[in-house]
C-alpha atoms as a PDB file:
ATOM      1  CA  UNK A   1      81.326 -50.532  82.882  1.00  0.00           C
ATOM      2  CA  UNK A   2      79.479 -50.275  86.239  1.00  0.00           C
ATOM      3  CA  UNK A   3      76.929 -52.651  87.787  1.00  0.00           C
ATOM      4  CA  UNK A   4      74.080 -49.939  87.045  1.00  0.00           C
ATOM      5  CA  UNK A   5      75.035 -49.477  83.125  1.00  0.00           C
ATOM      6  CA  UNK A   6      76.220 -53.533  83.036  1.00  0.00           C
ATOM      7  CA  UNK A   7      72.736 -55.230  84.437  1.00  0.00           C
ATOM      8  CA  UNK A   8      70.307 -53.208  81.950  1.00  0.00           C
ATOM      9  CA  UNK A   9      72.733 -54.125  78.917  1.00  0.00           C
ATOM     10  CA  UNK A  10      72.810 -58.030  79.692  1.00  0.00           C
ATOM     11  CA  UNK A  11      69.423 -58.185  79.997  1.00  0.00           C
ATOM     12  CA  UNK A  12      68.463 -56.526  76.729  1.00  0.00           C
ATOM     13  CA  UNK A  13      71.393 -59.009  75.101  1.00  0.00           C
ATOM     14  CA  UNK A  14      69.676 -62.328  76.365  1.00  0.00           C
ATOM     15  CA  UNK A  15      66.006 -61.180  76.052  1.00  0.00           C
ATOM     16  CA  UNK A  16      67.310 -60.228  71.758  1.00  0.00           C
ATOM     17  CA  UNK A  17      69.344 -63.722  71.956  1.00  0.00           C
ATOM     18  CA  UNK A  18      66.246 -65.497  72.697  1.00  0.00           C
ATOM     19  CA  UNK A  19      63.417 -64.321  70.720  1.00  0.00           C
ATOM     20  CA  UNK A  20      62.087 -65.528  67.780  1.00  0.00           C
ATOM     21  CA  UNK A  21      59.647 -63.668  66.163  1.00  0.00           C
ATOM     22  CA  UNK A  22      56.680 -65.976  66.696  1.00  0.00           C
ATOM     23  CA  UNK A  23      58.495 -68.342  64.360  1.00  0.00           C
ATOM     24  CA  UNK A  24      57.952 -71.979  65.473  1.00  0.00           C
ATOM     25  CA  UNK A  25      58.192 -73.369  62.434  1.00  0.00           C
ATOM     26  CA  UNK A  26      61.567 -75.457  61.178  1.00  0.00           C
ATOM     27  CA  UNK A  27      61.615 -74.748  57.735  1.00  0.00           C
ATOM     28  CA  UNK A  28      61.227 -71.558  55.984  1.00  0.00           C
ATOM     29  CA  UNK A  29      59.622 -71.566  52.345  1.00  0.00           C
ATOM     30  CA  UNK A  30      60.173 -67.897  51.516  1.00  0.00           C
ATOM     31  CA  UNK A  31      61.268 -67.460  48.047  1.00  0.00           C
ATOM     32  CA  UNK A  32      63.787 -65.116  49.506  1.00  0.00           C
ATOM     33  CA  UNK A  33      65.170 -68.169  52.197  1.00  0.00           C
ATOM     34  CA  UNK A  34      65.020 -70.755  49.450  1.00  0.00           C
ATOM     35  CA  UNK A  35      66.635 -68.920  46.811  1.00  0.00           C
ATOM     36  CA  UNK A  36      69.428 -67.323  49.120  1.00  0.00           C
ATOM     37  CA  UNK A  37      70.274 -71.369  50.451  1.00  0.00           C
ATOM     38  CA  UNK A  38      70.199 -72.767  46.476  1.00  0.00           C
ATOM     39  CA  UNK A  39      71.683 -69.557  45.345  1.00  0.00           C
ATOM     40  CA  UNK A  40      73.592 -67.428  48.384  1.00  0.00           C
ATOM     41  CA  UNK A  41      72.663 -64.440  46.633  1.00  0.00           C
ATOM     42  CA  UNK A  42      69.359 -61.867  47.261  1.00  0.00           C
ATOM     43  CA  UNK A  43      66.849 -62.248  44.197  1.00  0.00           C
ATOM     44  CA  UNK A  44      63.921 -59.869  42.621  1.00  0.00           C
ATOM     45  CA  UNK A  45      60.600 -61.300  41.778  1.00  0.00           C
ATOM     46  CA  UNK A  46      59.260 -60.652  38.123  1.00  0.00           C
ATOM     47  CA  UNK A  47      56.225 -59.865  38.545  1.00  0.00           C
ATOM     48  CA  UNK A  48      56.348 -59.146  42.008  1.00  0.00           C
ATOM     49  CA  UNK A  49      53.347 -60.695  43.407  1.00  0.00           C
ATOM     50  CA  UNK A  50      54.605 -64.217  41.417  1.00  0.00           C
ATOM     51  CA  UNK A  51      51.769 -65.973  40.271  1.00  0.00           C
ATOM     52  CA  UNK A  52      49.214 -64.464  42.068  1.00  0.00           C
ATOM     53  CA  UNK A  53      49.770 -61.143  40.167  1.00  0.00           C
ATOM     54  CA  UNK A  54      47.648 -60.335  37.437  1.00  0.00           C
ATOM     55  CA  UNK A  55      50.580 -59.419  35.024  1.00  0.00           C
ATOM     56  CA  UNK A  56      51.656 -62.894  34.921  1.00  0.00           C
ATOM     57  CA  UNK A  57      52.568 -64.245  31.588  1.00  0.00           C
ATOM     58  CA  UNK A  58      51.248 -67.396  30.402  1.00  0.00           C
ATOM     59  CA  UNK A  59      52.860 -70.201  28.231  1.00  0.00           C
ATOM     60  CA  UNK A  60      50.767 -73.106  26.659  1.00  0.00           C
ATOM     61  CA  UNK A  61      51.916 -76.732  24.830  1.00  0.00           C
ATOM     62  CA  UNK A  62      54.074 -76.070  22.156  1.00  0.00           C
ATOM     63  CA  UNK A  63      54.680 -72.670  23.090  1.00  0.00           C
ATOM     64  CA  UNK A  64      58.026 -70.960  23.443  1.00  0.00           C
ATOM     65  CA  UNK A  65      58.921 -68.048  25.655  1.00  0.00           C
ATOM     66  CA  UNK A  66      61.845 -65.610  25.336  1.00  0.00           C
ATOM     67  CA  UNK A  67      63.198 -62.820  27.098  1.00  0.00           C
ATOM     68  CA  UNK A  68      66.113 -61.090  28.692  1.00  0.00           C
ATOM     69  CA  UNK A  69      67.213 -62.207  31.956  1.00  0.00           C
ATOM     70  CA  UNK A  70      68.846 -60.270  34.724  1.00  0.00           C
ATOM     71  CA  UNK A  71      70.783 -61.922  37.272  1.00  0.00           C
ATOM     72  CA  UNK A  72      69.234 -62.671  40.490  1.00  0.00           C
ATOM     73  CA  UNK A  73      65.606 -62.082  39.197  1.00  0.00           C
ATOM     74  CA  UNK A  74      63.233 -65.209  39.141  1.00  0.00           C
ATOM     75  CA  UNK A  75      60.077 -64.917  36.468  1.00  0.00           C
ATOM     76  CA  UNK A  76      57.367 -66.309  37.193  1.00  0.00           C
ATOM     77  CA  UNK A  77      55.026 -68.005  34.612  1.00  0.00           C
ATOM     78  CA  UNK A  78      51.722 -69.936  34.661  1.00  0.00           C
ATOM     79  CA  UNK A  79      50.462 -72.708  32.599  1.00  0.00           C
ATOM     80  CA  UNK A  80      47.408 -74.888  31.784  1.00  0.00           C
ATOM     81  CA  UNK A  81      47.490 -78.150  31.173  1.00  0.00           C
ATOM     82  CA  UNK A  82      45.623 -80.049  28.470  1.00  0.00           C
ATOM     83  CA  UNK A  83      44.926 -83.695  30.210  1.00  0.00           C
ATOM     84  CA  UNK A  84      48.523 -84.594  28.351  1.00  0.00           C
ATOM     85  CA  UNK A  85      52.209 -85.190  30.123  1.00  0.00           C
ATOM     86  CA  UNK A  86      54.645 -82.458  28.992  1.00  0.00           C
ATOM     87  CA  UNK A  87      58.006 -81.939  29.151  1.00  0.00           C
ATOM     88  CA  UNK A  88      59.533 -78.091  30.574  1.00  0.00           C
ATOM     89  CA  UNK A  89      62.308 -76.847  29.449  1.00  0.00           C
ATOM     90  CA  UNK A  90      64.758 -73.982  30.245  1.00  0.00           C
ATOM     91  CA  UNK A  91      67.690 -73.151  27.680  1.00  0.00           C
ATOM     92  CA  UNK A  92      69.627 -70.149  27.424  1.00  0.00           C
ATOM     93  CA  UNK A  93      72.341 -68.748  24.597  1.00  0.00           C
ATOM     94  CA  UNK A  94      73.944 -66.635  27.283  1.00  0.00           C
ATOM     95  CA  UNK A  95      73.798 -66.247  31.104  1.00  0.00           C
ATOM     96  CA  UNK A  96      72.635 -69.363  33.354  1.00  0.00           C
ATOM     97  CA  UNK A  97      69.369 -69.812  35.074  1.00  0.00           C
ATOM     98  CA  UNK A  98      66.956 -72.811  36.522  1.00  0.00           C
ATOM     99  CA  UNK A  99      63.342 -74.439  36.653  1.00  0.00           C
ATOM    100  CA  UNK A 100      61.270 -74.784  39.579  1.00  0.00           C
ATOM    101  CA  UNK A 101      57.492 -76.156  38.999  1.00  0.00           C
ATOM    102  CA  UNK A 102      54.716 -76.028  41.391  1.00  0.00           C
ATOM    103  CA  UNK A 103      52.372 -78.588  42.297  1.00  0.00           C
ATOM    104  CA  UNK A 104      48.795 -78.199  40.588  1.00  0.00           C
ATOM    105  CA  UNK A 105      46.833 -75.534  41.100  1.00  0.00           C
ATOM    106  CA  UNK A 106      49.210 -74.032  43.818  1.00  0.00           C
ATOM    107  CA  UNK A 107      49.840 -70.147  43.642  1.00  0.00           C
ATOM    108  CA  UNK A 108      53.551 -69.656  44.229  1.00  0.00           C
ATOM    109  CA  UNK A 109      54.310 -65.954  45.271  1.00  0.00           C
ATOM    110  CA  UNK A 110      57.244 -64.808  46.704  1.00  0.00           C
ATOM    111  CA  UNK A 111      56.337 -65.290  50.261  1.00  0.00           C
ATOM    112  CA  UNK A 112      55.420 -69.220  49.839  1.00  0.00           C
ATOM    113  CA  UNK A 113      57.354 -71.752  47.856  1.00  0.00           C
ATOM    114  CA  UNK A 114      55.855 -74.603  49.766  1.00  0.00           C
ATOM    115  CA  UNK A 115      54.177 -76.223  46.754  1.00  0.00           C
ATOM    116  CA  UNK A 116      57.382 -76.476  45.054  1.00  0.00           C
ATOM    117  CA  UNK A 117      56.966 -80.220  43.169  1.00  0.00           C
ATOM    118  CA  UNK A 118      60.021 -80.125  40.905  1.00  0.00           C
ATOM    119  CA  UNK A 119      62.951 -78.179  41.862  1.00  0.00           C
ATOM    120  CA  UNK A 120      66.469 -77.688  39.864  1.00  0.00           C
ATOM    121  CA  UNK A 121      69.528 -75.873  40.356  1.00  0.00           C
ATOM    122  CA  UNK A 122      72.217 -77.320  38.172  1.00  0.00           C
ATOM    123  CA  UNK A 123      74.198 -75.904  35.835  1.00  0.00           C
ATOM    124  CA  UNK A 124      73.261 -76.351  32.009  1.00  0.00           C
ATOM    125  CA  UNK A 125      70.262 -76.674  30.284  1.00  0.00           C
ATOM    126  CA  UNK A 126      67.076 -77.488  32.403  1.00  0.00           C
ATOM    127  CA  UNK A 127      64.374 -80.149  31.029  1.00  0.00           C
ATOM    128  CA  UNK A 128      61.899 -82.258  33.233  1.00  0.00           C
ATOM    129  CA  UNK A 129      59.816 -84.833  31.220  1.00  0.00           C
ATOM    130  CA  UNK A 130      56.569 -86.665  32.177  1.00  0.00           C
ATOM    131  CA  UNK A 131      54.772 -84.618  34.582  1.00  0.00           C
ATOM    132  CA  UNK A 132      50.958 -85.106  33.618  1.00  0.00           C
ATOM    133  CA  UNK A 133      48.896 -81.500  34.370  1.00  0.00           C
ATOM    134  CA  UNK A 134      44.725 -82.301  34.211  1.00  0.00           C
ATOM    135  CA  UNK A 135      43.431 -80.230  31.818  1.00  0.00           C
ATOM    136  CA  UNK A 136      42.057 -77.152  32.544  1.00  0.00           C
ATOM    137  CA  UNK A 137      45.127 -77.324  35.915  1.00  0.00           C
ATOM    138  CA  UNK A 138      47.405 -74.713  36.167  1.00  0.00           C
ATOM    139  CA  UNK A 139      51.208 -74.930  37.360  1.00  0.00           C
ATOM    140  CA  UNK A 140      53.275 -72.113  38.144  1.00  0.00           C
ATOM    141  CA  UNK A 141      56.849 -72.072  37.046  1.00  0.00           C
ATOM    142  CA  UNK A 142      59.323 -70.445  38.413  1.00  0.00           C
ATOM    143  CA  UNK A 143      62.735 -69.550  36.312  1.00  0.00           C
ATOM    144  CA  UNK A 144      65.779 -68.033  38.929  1.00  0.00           C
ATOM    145  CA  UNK A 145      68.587 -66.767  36.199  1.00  0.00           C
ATOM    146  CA  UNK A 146      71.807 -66.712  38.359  1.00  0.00           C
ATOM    147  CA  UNK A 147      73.503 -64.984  35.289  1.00  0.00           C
ATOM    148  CA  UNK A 148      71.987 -62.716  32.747  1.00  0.00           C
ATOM    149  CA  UNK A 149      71.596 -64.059  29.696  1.00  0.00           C
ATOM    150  CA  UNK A 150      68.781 -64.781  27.131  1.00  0.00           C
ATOM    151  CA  UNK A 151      66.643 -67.487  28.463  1.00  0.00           C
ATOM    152  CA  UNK A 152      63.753 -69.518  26.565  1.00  0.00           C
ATOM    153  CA  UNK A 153      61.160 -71.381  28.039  1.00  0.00           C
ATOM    154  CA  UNK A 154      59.040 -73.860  26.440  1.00  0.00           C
ATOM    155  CA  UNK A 155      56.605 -76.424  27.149  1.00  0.00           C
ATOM    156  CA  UNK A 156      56.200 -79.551  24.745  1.00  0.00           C
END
């Protein structure tokens, strides 16, 4: 490589090396970032604009949700709380998958997981107990299913 070729090509490498996209943030709270760290796999949102979509389903107290996971999708789901404490839940007779809960009133969508209160990713059955929503609140939950399987949510 000559001097004329060699000069143009280093300079290109270092001013690539030290960009960073406007980025001067230390943490990244993608769903995408937080998912591939918990998970190290790529994931689909369901909907796709997470709680902030209008097709969201909706789960109250004492309700039960079902449906067919597919692995490395994440559902999203909102509820409204009643003034009581509640207990989430996340079984499955096949496949594996988690719970992740948002704080009050925060919209979770796929570009912004920062209001993430309660987060879970071991293996088995998924249950978090006392956590008080003020009526008329919403949460958004969030259900990654690492391996397809039937999943139910409920909320007691």
């Amino acid at each position: 490589m000559n001097l004329k070729t060699f000069t143009p090509s280093l300079f290109l490498l270092l001013t690539l090396a030290c960009s960073n996209n406007g980025d001067t943030t230390s943490t990244d709270d993608t769903a995408a970032s937080l998912l591939y760290s918990a998970y190290g796999a790529s994931f689909t949102p369901v909907p796709t604009g997470g709680c902030a979509d209008s097709a969201v389903p909706t789960i109250v107290t004492g309700g039960t949700a079902t449906f067919s996971g597919a692995s490395y999708y994440y559902y999203f789901y909102s509820f409204t709380g009643n003034g009581a404490t509640n207990t989430f839940n996340v079984s499955f007779t096949s496949g594996e998958a988690d719970l992740w809960i948002g704080t009050e009133n925060s919209v979770l969508i796929p570009t912004d997981f920062s209001q993430v209160e309660v987060r879970s990713e071991n293996i088995g059955t998924e249950s978090y107990s006392g956590i008080s929503t003020t009526n008329g609140s919403t949460r958004c939950l969030v259900i990654p299913v690492t391996d397809a399987g039937t999943i139910t949510l409920s909320v007691q």
